[in-house]
N, C-alpha and C. Protein backbone atom coordinates (compact mmCIF):
# COMPACT_ATOMS: atom_id res chain seq x y z
N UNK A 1 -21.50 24.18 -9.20
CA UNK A 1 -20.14 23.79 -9.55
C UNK A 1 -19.57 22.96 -8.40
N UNK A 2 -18.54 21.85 -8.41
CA UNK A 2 -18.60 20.90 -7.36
C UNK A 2 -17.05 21.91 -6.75
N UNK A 3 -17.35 21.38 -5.62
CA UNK A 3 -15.88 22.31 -4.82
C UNK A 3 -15.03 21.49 -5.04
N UNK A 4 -13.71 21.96 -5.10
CA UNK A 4 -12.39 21.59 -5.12
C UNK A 4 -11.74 21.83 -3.41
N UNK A 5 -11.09 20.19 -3.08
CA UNK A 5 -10.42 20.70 -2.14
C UNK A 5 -9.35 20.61 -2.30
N UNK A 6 -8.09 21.17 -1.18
CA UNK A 6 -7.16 21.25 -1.19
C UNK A 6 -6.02 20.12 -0.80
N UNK A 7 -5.28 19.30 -1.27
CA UNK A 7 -3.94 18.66 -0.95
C UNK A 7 -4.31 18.22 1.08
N UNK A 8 -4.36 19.51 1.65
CA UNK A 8 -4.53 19.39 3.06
C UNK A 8 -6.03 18.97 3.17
N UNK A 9 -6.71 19.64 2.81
CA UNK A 9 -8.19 19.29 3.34
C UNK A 9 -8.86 17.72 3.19
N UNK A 10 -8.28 17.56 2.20
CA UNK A 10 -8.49 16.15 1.60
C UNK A 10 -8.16 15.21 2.33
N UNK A 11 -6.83 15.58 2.84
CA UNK A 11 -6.29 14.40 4.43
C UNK A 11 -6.71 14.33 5.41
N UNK A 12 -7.42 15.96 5.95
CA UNK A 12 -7.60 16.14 6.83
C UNK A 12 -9.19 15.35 6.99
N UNK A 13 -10.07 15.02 5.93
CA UNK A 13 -11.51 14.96 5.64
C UNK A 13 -11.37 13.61 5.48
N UNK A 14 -10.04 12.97 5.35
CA UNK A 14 -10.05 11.79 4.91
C UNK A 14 -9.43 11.12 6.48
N UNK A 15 -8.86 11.72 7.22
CA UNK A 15 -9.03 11.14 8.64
C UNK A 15 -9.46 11.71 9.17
N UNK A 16 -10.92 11.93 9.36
CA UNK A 16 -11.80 12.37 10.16
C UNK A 16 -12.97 11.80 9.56
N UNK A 17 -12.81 10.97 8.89
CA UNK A 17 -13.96 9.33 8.44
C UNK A 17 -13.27 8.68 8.91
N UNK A 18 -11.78 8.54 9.17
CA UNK A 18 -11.17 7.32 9.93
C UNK A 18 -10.72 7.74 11.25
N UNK A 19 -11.07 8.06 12.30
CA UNK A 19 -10.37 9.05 13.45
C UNK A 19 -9.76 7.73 14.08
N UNK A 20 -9.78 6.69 14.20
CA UNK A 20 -9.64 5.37 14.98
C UNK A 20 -7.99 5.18 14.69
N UNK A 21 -7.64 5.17 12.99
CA UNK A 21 -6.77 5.05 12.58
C UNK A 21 -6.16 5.77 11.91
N UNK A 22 -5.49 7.15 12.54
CA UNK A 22 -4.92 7.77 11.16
C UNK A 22 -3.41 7.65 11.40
N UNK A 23 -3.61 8.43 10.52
CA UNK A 23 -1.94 7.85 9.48
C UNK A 23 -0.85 8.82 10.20
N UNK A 24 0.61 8.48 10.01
CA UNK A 24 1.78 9.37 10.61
C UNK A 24 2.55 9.17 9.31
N UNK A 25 3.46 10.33 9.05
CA UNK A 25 4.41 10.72 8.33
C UNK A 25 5.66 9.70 9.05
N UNK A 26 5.98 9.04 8.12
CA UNK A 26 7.40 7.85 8.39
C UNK A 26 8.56 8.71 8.06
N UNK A 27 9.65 9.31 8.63
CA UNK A 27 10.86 9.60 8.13
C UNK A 27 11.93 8.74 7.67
N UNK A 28 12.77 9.23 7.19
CA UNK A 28 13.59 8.07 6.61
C UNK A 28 14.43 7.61 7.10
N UNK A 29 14.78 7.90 8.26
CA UNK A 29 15.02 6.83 9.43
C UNK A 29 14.47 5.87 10.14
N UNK A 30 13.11 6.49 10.27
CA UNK A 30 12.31 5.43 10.40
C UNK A 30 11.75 4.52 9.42
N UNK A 31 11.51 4.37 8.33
CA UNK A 31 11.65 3.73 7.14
C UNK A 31 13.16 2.91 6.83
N UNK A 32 14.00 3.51 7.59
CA UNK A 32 15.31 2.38 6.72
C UNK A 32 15.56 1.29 8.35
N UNK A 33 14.89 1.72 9.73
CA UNK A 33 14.69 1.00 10.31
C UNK A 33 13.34 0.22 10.31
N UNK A 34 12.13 0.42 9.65
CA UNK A 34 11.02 -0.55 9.66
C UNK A 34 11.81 -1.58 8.54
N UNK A 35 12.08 -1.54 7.47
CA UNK A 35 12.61 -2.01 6.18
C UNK A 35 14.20 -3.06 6.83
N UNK A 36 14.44 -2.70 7.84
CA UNK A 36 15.59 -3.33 8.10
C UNK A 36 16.89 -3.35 7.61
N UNK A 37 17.44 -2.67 6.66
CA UNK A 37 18.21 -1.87 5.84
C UNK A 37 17.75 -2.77 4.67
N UNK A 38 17.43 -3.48 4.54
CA UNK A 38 16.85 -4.62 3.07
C UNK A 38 16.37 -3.76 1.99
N UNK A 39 16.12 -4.83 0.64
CA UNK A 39 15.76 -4.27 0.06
C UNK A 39 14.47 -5.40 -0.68
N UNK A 40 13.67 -4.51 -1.56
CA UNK A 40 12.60 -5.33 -1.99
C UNK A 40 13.37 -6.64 -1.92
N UNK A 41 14.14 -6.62 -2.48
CA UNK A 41 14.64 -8.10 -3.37
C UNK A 41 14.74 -9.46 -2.16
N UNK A 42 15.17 -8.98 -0.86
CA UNK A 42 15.42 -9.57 0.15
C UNK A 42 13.98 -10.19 0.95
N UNK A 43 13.24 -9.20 0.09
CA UNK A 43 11.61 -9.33 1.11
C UNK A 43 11.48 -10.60 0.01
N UNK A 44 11.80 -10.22 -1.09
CA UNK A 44 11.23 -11.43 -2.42
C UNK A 44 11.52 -12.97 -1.99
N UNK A 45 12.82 -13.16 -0.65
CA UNK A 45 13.38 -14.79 -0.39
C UNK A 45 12.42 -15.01 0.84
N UNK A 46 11.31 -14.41 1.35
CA UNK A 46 10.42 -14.36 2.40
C UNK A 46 9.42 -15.42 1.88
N UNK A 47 9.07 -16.43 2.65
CA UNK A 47 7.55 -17.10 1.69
C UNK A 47 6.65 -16.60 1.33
N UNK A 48 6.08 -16.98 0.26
CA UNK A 48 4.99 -15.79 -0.93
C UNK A 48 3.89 -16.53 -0.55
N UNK A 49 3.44 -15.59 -0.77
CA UNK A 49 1.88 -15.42 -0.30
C UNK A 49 1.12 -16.61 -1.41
N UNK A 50 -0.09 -17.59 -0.47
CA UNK A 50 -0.82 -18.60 -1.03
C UNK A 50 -2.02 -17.99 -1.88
N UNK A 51 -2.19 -16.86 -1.15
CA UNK A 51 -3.70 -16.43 -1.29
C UNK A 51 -3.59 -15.08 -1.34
N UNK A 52 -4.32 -13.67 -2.38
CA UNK A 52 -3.48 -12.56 -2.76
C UNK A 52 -4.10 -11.94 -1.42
N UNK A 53 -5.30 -12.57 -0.34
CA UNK A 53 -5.56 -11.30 0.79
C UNK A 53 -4.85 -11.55 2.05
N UNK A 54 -3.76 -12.67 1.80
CA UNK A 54 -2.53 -13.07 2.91
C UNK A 54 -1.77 -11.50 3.09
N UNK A 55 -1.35 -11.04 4.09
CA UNK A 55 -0.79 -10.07 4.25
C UNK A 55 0.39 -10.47 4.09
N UNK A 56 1.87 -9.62 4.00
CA UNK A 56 3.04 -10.34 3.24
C UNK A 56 3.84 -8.98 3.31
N UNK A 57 5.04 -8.98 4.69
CA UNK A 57 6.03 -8.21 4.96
C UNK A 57 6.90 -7.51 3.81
N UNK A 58 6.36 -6.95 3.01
CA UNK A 58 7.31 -6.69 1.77
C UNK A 58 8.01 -5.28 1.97
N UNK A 59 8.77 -4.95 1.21
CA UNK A 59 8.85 -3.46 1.17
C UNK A 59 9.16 -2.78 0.66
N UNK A 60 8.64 -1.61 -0.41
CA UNK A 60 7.97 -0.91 -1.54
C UNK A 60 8.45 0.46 -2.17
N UNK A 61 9.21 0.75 -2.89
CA UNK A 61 9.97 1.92 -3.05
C UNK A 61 9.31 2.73 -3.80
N UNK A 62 9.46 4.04 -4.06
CA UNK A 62 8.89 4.70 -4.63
C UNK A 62 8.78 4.53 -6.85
N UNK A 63 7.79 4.49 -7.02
CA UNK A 63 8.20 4.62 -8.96
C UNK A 63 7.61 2.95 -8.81
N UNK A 64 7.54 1.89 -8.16
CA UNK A 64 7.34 0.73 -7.80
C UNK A 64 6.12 0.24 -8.51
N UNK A 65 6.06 -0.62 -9.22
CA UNK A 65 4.46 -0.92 -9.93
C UNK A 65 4.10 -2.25 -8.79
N UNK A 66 2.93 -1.70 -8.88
CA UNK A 66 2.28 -2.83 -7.49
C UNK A 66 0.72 -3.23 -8.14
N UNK A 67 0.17 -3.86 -7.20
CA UNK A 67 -1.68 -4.39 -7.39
C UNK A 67 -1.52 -4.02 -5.84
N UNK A 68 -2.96 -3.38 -6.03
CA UNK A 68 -3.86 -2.95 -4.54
C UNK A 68 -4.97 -3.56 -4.54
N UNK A 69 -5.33 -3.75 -3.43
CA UNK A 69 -6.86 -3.97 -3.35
C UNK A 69 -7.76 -2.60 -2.58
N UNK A 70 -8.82 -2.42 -3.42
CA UNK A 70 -9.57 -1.15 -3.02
C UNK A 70 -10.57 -1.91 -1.85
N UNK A 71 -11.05 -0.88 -0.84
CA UNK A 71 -12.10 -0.92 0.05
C UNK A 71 -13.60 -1.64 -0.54
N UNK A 72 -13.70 -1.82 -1.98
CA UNK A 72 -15.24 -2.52 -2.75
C UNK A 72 -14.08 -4.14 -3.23
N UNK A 73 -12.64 -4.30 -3.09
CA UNK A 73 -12.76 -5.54 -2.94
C UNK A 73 -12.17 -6.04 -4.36
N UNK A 74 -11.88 -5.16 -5.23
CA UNK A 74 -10.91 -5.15 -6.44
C UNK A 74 -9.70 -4.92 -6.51
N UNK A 75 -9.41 -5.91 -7.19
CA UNK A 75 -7.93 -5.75 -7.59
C UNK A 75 -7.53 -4.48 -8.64
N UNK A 76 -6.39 -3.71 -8.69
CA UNK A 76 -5.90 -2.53 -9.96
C UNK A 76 -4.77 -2.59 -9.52
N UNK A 77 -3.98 -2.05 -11.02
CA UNK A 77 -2.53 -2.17 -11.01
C UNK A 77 -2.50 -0.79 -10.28
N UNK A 78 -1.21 -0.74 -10.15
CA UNK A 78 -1.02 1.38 -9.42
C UNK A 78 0.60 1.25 -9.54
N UNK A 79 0.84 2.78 -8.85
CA UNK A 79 2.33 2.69 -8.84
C UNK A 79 2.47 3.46 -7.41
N UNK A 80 3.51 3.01 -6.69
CA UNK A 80 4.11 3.71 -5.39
C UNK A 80 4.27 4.95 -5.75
N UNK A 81 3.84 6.10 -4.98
CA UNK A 81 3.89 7.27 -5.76
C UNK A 81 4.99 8.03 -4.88
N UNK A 82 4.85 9.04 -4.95
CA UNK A 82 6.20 9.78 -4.69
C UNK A 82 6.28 10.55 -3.36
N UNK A 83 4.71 10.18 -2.56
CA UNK A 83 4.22 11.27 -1.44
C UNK A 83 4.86 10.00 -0.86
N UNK A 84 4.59 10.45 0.71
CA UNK A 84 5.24 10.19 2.26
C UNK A 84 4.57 8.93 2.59
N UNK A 85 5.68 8.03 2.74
CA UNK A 85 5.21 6.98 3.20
C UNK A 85 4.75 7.40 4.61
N UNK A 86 4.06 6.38 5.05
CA UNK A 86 3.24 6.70 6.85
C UNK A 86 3.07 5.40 7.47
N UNK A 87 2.79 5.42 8.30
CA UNK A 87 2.62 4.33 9.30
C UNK A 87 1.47 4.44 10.37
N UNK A 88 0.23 3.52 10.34
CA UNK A 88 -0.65 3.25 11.22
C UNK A 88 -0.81 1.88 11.33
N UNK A 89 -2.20 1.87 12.46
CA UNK A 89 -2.52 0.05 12.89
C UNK A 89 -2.88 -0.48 11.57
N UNK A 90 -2.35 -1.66 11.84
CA UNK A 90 -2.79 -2.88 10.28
C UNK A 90 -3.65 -3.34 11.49
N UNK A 91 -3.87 -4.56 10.60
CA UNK A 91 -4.81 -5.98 11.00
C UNK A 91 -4.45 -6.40 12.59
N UNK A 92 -2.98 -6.53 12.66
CA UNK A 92 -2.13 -7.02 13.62
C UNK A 92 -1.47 -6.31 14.56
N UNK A 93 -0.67 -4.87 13.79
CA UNK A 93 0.07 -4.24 15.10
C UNK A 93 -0.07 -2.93 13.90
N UNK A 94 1.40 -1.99 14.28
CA UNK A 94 1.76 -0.65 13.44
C UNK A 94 2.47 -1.43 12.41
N UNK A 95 2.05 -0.76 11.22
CA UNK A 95 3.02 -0.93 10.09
C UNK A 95 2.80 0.25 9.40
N UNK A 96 3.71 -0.06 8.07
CA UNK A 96 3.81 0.95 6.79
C UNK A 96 2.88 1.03 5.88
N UNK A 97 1.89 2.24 5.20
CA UNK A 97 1.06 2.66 4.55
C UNK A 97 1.75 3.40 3.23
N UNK A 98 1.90 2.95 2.19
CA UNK A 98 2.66 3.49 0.95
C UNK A 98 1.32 3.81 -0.07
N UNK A 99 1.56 4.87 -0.17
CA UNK A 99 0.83 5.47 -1.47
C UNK A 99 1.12 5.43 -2.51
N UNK A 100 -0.33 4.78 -3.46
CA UNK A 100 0.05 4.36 -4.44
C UNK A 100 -1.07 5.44 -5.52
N UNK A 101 -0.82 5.18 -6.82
CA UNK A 101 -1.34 6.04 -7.79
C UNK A 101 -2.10 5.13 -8.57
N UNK A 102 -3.15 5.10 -8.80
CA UNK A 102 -4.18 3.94 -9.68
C UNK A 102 -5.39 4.45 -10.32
N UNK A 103 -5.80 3.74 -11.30
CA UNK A 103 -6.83 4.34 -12.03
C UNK A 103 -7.11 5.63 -12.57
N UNK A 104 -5.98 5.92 -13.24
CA UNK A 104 -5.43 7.59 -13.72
C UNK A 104 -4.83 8.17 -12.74
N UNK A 105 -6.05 8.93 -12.01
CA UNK A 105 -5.15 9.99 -10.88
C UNK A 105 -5.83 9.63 -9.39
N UNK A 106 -6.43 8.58 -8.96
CA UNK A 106 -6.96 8.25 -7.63
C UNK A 106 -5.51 7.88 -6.63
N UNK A 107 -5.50 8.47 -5.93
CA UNK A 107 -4.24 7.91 -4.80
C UNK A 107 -4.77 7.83 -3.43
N UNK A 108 -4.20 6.51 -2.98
CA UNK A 108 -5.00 5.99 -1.45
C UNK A 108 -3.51 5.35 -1.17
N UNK A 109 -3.54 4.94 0.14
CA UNK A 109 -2.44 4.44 1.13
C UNK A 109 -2.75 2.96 1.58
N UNK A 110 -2.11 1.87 1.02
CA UNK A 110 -2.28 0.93 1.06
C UNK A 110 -0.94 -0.35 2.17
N UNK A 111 -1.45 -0.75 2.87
CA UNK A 111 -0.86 -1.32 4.05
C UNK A 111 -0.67 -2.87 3.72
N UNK A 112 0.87 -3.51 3.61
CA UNK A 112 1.00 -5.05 2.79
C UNK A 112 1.17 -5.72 4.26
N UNK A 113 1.07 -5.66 5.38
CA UNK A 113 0.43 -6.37 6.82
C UNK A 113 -1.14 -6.15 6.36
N UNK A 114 -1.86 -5.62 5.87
CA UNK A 114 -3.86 -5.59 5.80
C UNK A 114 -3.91 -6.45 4.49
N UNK A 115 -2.84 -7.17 3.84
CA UNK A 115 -2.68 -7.91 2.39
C UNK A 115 -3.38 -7.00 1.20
N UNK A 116 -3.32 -5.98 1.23
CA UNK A 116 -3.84 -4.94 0.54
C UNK A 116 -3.19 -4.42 -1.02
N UNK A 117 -1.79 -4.93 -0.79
CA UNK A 117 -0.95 -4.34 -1.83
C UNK A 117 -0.10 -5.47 -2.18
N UNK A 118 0.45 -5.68 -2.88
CA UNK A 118 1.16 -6.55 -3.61
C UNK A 118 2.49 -6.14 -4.82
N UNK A 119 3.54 -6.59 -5.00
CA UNK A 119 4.65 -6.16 -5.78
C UNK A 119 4.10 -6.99 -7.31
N UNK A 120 4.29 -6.42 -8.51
CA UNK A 120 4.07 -6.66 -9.25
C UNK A 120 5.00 -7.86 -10.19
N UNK A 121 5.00 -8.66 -9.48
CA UNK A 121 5.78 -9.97 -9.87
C UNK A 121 4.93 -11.08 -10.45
N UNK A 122 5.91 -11.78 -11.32
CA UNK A 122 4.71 -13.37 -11.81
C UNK A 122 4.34 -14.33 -10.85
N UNK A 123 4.54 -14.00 -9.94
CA UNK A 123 3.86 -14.89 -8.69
C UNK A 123 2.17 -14.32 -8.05
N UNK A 124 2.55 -13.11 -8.30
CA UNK A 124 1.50 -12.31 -7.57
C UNK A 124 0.14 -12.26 -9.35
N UNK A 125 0.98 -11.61 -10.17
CA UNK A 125 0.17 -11.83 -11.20
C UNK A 125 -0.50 -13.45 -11.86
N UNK A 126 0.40 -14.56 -10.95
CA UNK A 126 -0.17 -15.91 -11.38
C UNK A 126 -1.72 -16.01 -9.94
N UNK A 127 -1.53 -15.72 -8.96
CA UNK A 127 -2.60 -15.47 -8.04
C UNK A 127 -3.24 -14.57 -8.80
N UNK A 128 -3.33 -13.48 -9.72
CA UNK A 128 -4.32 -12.69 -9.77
C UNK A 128 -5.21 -13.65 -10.77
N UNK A 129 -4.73 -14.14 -11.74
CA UNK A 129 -4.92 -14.81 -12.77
C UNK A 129 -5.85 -16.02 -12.28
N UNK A 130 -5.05 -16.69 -11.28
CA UNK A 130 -6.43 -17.83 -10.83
C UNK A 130 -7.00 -16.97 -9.95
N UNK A 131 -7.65 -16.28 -9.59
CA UNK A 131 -8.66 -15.73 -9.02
C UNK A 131 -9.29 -15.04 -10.00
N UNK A 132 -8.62 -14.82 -11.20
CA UNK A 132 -10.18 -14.27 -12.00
C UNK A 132 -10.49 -13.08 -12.56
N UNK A 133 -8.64 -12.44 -12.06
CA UNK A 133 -8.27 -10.78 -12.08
C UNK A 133 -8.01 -10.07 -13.31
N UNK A 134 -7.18 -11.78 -13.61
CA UNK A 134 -6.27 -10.76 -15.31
C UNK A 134 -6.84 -12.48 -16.29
């Protein structure tokens, strides 16, 4: 019978394949200062991304329908889910890691400084489209 783990073990097993980079619990102070008191809509007058693996300062509320890109390099729709946003190293410096919900019930933490995640807009869906996605 395959084991079941637990909520904790799962994080815990899941940074300890990544020990280099793990993740911190963002409070919401610290979240309404990474975010700048803004809101998505404000990130939306920011220049948009040419290319969907451009990383792209956005910022992502919970219930939020987004596109991720998984670790094999695919695009899937998901939704910002309702657990703790966090913060570790991107590509470049510290940023925000928002968990998202995709492919029924798979949830991973996706970082829009690593160009990983994307807001579900016709800009982003016209990039998915010429690349081959939708």
């Amino acid at each position: 019978m395959p084991s079941v783990l637990s909520k904790a073990a799962s994080r815990k097993a899941s940074q300890s394949r990544n020990p280099g980079n793990p993740l911190h619990p963002v409070s919401p102070e610290e979240l309404e200062s990474w975010s700048d008191g803004g809101d998505s809509e404000s990130t939306l007058n920011e220049t948009l991304p040419d290319d969907l693996d451009e990383p792209w300062p956005y910022t992502f509320h919970k219930g939020q329908a987004v596109w991720i890109r998984t670790s094999g390099g695919n695009w899937h729709s998901g939704r910002v889910s309702s657990e703790t946003t966090r913060k570790g190293n991107t590509r470049k410096k510290e940023g925000l890691f928002y968990p998202v919900k995709f492919d029924g019930n798979l949830r991973k933490y996706f970082a829009p400084q690593n160009g990983e995640i994307k807001p579900d807009t016709s800009h982003i869906r016209g990039l998915l489209k010429k690349g081959g996605w939708l």
